[in-house]
N, C-alpha and C. Protein backbone atom coordinates (compact mmCIF):
# COMPACT_ATOMS: atom_id res chain seq x y z
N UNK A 1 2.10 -8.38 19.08
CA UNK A 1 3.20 -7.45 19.01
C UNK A 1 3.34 -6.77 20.37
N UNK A 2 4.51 -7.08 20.96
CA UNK A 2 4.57 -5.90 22.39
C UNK A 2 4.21 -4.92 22.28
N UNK A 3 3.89 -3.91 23.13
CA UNK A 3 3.65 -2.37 23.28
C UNK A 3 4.93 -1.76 22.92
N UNK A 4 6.25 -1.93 22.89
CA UNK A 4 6.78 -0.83 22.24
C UNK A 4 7.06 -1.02 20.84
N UNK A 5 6.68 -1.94 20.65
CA UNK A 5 6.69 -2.23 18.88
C UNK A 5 5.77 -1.58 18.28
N UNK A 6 4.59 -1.87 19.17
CA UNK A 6 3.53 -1.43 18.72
C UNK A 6 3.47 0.15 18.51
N UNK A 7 3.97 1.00 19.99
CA UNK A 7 4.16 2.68 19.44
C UNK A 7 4.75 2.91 18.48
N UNK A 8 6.35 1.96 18.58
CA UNK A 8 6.93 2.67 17.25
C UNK A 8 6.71 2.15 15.91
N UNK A 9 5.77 1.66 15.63
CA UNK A 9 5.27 0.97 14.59
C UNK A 9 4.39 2.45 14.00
N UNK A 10 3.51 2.72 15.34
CA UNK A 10 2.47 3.75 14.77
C UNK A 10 3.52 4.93 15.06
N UNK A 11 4.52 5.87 15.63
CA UNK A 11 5.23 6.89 15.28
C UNK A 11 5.88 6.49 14.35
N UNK A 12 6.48 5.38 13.26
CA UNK A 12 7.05 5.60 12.31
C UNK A 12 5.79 6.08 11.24
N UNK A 13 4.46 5.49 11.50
CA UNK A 13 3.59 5.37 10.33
C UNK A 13 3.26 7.25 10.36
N UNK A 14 2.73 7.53 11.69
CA UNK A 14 2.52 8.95 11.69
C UNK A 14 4.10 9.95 11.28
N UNK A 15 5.22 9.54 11.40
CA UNK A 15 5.85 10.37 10.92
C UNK A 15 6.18 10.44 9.59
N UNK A 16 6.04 8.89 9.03
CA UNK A 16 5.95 9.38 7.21
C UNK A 16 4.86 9.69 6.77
N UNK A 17 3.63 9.54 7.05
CA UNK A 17 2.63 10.16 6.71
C UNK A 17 2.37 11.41 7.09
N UNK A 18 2.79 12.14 8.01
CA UNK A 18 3.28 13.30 8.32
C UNK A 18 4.24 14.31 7.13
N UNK A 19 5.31 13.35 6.98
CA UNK A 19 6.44 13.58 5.61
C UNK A 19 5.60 13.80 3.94
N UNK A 20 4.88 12.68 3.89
CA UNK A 20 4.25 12.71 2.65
C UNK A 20 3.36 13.99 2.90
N UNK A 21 2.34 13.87 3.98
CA UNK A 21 1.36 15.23 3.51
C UNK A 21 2.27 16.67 3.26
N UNK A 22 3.67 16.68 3.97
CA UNK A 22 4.50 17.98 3.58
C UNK A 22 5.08 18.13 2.37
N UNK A 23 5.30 16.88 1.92
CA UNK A 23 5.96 17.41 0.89
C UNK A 23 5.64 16.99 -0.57
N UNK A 24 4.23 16.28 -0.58
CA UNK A 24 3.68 16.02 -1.30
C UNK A 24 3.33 17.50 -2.29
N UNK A 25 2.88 18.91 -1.73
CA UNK A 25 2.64 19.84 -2.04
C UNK A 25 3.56 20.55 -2.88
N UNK A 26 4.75 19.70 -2.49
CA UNK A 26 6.13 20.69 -3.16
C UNK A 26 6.70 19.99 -4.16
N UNK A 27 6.73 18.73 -4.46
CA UNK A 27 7.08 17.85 -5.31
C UNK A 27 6.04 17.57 -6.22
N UNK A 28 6.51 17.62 -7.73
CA UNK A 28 5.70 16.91 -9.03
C UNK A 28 5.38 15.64 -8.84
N UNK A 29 7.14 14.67 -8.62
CA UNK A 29 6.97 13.82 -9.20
C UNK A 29 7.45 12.66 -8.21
N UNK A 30 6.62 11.79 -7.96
CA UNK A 30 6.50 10.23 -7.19
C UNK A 30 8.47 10.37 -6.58
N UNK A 31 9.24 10.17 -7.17
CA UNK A 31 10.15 10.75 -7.37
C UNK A 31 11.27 11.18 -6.43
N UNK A 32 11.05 12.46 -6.50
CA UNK A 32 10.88 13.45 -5.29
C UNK A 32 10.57 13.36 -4.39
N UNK A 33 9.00 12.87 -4.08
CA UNK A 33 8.43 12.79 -2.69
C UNK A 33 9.47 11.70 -2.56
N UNK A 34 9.45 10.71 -3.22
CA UNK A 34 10.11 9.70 -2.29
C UNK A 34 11.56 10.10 -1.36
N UNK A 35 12.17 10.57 -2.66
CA UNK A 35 13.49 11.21 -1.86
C UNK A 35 13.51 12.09 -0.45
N UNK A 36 12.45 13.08 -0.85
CA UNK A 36 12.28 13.75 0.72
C UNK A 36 11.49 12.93 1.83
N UNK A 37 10.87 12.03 1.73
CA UNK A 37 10.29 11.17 2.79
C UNK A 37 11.47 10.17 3.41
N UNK A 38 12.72 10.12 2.53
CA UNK A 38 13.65 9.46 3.05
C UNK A 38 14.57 9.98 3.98
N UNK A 39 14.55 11.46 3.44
CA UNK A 39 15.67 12.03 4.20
C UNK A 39 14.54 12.44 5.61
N UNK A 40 13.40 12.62 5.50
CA UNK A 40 12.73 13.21 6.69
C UNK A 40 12.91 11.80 7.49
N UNK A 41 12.41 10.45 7.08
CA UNK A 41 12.57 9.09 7.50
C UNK A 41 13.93 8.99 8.53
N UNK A 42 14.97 9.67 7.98
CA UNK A 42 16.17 9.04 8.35
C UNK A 42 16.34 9.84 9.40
N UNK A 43 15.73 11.62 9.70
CA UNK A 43 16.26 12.21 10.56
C UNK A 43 15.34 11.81 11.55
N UNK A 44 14.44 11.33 11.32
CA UNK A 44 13.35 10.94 12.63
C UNK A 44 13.70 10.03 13.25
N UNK A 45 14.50 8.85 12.54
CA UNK A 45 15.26 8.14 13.31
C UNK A 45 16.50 8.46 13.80
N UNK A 46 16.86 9.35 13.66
CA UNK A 46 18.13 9.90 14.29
C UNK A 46 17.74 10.37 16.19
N UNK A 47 16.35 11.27 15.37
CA UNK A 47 16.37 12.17 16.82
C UNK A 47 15.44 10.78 17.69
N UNK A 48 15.05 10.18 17.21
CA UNK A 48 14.72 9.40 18.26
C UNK A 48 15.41 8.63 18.74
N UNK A 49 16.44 8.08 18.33
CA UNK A 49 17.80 7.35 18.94
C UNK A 49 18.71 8.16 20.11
N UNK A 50 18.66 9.02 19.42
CA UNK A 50 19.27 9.98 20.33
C UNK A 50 18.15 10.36 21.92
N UNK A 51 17.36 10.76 21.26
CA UNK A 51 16.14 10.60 22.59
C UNK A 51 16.35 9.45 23.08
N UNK A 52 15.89 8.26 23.05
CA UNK A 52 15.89 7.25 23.89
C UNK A 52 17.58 6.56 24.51
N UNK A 53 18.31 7.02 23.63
CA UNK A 53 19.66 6.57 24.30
C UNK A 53 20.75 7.38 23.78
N UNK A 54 20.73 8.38 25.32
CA UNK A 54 21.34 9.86 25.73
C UNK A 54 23.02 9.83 25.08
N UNK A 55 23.57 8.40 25.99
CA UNK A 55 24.68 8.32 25.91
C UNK A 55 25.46 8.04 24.50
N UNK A 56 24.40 8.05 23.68
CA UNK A 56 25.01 8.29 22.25
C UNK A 56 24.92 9.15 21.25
N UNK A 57 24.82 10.57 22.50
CA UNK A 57 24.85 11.83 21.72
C UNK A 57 25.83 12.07 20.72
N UNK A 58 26.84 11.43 21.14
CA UNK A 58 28.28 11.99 20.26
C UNK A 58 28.33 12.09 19.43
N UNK A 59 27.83 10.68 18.77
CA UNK A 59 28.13 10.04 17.19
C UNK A 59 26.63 9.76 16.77
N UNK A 60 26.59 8.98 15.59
CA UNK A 60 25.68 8.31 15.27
C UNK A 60 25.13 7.12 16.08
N UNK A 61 23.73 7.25 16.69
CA UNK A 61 23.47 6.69 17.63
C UNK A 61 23.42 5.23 17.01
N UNK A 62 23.55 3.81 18.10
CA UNK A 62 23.31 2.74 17.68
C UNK A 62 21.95 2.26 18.87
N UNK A 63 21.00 1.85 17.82
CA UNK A 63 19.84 1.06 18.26
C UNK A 63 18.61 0.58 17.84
N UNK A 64 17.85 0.05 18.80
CA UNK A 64 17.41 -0.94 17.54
C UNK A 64 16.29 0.01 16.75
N UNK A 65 16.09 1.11 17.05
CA UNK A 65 15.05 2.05 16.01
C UNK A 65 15.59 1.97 14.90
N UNK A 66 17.32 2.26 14.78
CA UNK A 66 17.85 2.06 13.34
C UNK A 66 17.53 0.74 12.46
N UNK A 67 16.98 -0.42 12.84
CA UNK A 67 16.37 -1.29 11.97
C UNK A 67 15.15 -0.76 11.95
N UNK A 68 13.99 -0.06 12.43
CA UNK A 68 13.33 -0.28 11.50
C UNK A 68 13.20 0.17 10.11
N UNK A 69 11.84 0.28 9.70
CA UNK A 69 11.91 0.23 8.38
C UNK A 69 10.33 0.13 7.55
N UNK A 70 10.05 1.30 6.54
CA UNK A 70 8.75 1.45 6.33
C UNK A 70 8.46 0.91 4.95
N UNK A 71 7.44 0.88 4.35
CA UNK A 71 7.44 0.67 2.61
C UNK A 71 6.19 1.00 2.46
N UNK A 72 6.23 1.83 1.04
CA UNK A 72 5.70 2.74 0.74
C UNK A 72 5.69 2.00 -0.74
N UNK A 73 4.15 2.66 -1.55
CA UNK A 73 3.49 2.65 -2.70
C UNK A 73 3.20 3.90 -2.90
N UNK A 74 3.98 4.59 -3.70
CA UNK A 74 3.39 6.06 -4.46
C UNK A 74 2.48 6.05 -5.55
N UNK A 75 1.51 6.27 -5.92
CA UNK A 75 0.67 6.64 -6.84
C UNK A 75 0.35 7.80 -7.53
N UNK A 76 0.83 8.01 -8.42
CA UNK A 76 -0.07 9.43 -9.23
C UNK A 76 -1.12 9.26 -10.36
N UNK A 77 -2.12 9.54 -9.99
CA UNK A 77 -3.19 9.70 -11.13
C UNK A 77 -3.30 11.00 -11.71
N UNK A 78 -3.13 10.72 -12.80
CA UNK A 78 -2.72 12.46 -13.99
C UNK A 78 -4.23 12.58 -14.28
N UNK A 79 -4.75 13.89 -14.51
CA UNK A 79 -6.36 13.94 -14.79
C UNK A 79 -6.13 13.37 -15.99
N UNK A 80 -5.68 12.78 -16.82
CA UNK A 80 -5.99 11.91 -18.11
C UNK A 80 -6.28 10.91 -17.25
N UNK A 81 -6.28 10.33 -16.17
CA UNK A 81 -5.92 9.11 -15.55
C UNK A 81 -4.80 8.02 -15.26
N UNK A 82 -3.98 8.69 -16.75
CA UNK A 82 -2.84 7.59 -16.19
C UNK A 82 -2.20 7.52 -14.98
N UNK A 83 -2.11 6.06 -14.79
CA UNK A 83 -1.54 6.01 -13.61
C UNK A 83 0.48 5.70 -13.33
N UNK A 84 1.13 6.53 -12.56
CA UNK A 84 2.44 6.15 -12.52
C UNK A 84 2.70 5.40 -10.98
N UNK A 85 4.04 4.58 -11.05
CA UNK A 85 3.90 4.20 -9.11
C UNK A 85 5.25 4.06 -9.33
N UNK A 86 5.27 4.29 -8.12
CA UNK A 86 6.93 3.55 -7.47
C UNK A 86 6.74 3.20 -6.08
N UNK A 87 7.40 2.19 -6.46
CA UNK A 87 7.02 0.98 -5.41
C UNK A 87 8.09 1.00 -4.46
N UNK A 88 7.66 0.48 -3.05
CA UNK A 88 9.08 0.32 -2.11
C UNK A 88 9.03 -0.70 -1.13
N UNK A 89 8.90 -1.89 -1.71
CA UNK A 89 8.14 -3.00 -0.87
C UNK A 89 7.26 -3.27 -0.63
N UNK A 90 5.94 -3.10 -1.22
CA UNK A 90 4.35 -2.56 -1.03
C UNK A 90 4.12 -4.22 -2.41
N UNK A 91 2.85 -4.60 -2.02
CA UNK A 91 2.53 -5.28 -2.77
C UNK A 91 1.64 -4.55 -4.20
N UNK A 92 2.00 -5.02 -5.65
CA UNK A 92 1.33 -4.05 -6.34
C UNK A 92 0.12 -4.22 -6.64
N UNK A 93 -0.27 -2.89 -7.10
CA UNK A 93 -2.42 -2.73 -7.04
C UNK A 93 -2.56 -3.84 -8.19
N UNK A 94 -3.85 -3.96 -8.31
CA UNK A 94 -4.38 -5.14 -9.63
C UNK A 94 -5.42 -3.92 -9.92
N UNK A 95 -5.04 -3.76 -11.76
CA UNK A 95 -6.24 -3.01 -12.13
C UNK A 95 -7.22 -4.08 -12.26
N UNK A 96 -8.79 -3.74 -12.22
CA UNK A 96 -9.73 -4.76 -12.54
C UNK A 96 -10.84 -3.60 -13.26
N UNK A 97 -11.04 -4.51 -14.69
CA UNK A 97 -11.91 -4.00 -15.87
C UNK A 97 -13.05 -4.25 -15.33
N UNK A 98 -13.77 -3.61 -16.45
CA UNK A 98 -15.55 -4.27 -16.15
C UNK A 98 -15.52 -5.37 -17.10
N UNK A 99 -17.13 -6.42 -17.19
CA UNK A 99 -16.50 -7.04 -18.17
C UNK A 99 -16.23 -7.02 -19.31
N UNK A 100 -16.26 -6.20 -20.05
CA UNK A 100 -16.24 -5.55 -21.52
C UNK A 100 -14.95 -4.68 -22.01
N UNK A 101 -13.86 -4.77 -21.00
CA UNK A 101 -12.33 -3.90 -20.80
C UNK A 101 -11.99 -5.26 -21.13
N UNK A 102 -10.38 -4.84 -21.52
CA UNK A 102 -10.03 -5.77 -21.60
C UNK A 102 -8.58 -6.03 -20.56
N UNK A 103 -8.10 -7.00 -20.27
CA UNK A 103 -7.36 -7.73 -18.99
C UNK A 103 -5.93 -6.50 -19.53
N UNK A 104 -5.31 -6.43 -17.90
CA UNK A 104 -4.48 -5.28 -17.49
C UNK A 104 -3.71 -5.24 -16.51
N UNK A 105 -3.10 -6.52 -15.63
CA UNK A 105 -2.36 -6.06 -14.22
C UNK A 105 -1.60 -5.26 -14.45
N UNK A 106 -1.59 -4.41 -12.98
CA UNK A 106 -0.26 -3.71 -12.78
C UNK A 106 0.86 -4.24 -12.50
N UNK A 107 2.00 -4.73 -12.91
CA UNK A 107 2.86 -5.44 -12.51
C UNK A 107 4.44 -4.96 -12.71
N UNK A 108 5.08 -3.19 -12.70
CA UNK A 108 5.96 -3.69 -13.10
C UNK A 108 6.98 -3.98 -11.98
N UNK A 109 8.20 -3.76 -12.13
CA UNK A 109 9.24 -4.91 -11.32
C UNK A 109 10.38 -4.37 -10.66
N UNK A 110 10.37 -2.66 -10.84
CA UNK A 110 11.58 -1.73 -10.96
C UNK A 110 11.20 -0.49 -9.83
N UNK A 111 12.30 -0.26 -9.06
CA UNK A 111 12.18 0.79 -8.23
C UNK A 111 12.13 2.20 -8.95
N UNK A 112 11.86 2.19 -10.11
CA UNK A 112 11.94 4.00 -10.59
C UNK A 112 10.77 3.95 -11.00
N UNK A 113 9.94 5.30 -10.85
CA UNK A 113 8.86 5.23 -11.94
C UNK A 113 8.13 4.43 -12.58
N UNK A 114 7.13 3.94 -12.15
CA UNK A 114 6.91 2.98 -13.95
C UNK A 114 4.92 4.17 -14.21
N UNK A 115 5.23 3.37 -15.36
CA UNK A 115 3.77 4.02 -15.80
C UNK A 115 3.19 3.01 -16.09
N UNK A 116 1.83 3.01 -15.42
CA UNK A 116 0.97 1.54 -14.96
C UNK A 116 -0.03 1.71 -15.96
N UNK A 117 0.02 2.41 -17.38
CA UNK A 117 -0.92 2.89 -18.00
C UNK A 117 -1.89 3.69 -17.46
N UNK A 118 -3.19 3.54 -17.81
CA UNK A 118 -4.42 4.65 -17.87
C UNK A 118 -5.65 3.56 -17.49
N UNK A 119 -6.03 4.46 -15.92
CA UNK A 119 -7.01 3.92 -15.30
C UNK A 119 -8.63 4.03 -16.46
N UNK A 120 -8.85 3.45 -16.99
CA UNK A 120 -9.92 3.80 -17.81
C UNK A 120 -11.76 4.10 -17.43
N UNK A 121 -12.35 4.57 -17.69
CA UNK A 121 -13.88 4.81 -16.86
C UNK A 121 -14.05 3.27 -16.77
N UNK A 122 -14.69 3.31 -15.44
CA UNK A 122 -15.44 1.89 -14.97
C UNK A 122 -14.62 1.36 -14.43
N UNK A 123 -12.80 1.33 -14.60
CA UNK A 123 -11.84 1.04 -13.83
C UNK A 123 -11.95 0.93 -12.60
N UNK A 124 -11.35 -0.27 -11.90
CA UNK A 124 -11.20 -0.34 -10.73
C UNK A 124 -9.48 -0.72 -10.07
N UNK A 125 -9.28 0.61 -9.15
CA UNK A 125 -7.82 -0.11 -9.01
C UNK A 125 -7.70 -0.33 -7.03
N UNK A 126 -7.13 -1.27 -7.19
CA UNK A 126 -7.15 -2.24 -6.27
C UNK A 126 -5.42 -2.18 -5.27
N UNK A 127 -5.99 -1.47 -3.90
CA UNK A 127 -4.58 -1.45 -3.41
C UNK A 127 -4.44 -2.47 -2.08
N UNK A 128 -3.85 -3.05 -2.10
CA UNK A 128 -4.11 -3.87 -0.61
C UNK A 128 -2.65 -4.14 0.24
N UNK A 129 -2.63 -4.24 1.23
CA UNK A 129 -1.47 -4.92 2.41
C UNK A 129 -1.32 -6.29 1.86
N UNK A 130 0.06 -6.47 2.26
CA UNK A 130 0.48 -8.22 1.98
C UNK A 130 -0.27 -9.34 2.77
N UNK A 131 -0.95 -9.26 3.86
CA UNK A 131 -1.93 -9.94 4.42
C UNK A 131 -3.26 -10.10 4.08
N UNK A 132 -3.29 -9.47 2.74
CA UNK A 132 -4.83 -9.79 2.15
C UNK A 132 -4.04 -11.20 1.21
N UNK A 133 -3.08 -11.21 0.58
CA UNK A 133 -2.61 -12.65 -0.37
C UNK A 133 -1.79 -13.31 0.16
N UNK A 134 -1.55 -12.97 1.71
CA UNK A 134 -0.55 -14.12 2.75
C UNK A 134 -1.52 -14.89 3.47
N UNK A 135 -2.60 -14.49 4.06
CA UNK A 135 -3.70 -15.57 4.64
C UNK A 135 -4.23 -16.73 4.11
N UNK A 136 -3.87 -17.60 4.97
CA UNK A 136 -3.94 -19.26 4.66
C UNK A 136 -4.88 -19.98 5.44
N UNK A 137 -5.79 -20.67 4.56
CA UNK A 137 -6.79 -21.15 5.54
C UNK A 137 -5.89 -22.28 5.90
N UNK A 138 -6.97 -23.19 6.91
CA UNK A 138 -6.12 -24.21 7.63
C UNK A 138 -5.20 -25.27 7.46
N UNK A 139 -5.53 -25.72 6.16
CA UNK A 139 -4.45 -26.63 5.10
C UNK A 139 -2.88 -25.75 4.50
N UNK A 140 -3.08 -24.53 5.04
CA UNK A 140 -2.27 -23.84 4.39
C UNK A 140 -2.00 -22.73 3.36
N UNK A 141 -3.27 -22.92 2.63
CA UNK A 141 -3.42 -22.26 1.12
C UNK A 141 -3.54 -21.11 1.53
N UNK A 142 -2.99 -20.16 0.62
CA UNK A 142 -2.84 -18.78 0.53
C UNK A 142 -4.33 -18.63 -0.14
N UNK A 143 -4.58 -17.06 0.49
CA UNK A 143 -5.73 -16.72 0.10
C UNK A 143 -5.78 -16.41 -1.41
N UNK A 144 -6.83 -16.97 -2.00
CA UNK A 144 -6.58 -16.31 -4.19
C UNK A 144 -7.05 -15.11 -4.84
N UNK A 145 -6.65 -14.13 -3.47
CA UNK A 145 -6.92 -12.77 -3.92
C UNK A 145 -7.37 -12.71 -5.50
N UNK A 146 -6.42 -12.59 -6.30
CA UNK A 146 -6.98 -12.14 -7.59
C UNK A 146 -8.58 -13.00 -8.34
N UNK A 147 -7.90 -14.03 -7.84
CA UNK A 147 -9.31 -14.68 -8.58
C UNK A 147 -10.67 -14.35 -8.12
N UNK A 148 -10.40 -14.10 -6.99
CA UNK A 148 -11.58 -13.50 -5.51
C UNK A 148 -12.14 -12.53 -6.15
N UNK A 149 -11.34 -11.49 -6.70
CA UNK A 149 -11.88 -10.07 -7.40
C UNK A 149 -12.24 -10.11 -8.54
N UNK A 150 -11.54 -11.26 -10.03
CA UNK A 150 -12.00 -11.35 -10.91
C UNK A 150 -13.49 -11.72 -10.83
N UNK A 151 -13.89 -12.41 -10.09
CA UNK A 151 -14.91 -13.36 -10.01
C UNK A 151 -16.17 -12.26 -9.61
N UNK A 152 -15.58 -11.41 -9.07
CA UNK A 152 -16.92 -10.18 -7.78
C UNK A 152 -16.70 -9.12 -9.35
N UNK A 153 -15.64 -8.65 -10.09
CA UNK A 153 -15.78 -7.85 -10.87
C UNK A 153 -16.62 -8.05 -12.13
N UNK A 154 -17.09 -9.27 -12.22
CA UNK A 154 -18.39 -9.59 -13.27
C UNK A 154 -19.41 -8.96 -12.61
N UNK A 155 -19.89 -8.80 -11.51
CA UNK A 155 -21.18 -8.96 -10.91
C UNK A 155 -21.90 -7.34 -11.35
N UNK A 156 -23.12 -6.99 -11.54
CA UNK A 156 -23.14 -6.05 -12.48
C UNK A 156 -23.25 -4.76 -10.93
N UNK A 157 -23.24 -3.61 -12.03
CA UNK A 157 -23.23 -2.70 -10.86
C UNK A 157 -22.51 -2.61 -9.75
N UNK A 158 -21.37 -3.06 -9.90
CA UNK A 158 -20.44 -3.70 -8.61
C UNK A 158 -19.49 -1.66 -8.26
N UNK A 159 -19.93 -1.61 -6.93
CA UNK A 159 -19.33 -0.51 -6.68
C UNK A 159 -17.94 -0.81 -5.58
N UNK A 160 -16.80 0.10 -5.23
CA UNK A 160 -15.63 -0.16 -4.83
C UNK A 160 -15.98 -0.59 -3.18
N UNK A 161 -17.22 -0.26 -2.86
CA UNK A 161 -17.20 -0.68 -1.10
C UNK A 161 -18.20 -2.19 -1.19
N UNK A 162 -18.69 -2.47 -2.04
CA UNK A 162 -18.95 -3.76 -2.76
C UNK A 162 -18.59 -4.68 -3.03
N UNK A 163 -16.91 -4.24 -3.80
CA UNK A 163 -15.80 -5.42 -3.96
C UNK A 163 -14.85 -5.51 -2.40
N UNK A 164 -14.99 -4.28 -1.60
CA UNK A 164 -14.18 -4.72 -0.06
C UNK A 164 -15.03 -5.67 0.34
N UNK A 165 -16.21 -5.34 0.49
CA UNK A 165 -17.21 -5.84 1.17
C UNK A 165 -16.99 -7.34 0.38
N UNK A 166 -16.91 -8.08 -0.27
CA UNK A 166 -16.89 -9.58 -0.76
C UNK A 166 -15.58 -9.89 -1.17
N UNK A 167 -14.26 -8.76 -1.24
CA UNK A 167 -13.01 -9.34 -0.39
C UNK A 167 -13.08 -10.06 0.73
N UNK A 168 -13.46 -9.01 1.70
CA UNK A 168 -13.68 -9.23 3.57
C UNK A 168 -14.46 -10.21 3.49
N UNK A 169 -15.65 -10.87 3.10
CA UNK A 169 -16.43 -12.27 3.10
C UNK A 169 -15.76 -13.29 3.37
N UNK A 170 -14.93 -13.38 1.91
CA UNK A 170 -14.43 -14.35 1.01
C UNK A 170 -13.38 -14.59 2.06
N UNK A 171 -12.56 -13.54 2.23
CA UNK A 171 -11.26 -13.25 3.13
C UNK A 171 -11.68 -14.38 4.77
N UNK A 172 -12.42 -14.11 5.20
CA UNK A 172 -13.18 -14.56 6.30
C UNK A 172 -13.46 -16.21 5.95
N UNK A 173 -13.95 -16.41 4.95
CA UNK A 173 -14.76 -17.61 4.63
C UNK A 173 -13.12 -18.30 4.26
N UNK A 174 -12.33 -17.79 4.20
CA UNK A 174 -11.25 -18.84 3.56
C UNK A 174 -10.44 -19.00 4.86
N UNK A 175 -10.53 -18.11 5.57
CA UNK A 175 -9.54 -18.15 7.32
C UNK A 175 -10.08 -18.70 8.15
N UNK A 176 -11.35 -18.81 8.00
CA UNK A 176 -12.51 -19.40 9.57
C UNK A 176 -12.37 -18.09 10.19
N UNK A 177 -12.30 -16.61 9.66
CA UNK A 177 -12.29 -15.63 10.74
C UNK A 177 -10.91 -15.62 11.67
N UNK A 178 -9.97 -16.11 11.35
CA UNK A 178 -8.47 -15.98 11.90
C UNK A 178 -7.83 -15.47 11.00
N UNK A 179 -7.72 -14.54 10.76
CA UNK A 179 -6.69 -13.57 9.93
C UNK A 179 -5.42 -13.68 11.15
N UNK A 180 -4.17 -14.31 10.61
CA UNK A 180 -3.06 -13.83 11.33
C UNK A 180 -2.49 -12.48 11.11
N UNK A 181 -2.72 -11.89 9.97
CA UNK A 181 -2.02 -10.38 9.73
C UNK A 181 -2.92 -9.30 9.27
N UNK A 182 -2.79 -8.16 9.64
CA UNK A 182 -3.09 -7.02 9.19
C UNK A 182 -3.84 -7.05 7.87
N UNK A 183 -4.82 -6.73 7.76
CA UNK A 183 -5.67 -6.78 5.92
C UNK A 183 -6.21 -5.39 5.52
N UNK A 184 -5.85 -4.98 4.69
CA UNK A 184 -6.24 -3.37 4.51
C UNK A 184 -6.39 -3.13 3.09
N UNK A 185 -7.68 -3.29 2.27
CA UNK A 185 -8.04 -2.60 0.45
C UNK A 185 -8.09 -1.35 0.91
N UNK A 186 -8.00 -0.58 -0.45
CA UNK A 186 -8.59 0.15 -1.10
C UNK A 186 -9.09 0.27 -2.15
N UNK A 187 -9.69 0.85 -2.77
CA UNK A 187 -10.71 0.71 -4.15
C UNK A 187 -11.13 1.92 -4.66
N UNK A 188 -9.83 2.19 -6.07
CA UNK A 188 -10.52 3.70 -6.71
C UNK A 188 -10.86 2.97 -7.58
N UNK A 189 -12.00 3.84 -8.35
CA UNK A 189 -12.91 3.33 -9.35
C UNK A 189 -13.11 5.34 -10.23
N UNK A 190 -12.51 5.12 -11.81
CA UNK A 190 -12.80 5.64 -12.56
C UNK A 190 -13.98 5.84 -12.96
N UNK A 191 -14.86 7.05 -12.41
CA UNK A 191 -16.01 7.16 -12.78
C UNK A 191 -16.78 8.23 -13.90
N UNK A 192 -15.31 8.22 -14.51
CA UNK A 192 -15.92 9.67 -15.47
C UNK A 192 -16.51 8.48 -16.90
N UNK A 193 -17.28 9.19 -17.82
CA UNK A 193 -18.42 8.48 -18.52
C UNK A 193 -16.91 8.14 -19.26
N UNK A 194 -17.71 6.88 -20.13
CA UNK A 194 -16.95 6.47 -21.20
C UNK A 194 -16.83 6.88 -22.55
């Protein structure tokens, strides 16, 4: 990626994450934040258009900052645990049971709200970048994320830096160590007793 892709890649990321920590405080609901991260989104690209190209103070500036473009996964965990999301181009989490739960993706399909049910104790929920299930080893094959995790979520005692840790293996062992894109889990794990 060139260097100015690359800054404004990381000032778009620091300015919605900037947006979310503000207004996360003031908003209930997934919702909301989203709406105000849009309008903060849109003026940040304003004033930076305008910053980098003067001569289109007048009007609405034209350039190429106005393509970009961020996507976002909201999550709320309610202290019952349920979980709600709204999605905005983000690939969705995979809940993963222990083995004695029974089977649960998160999957739904709709930009409003959804309610992903209730993270249950022993739960594990699973957030990752599209370059953890776009990496193709050398024949081509996409990496089999899910099966990767079903397979590590038998293993007993399995804690959330446990299952990165034999993502990232597996992840490795299926690329030869050439990841072409960005790879980034996370891993909450419901730990209140059952």
């Amino acid at each position: 990626m060139p260097a100015a892709q690359l800054s404004a890649s990381r000032d778009a990321a620091v300015a919605v994450l900037g947006s979310f920590r503000e207004v996360a405080y003031d908003e209930p609901a997934p919702a909301g934040v989203l709406r105000r991260m849009a309008r903060s989104r849109q003026r940040h690209l304003r004033e930076r258009s305008r910053a980098e190209h003067p001569s289109a103070r007048a009007g609405e500036p034209e350039s190429p900052v106005a393509e970009e473009f961020v996507t976002v996964l909201l999550l709320q965990i309610a202290p019952a645990a349920a979980v709600t999301a709204l999605n905005c181009g983000r690939p969705w989490p995979y809940r993963l049971h222990p083995p004695d739960g029974p089977p649960g993706p998160v999957r739904p399909a709709d930009l409003r709200p959804q309610s992903c049910g209730a993270l249950g104790p022993g739960e594990l929920l699973v957030l990752h970048t599209r370059g953890a299930e776009d990496a193709r080893d050398r024949q081509g094959r996409f990496f089999p994320l899910r099966r990767v995790m079903d397979s590590l979520v038998r293993e007993p005692a399995l804690t959330p830096a446990r299952l990165v840790a034999g993502v990232h293996a597996a992840l490795l062992r299926h690329t030869r160590g050439r990841l072409a894109d960005d790879v980034a889990l996370l891993v909450l794990r419901n730990d209140r007793a059952r």
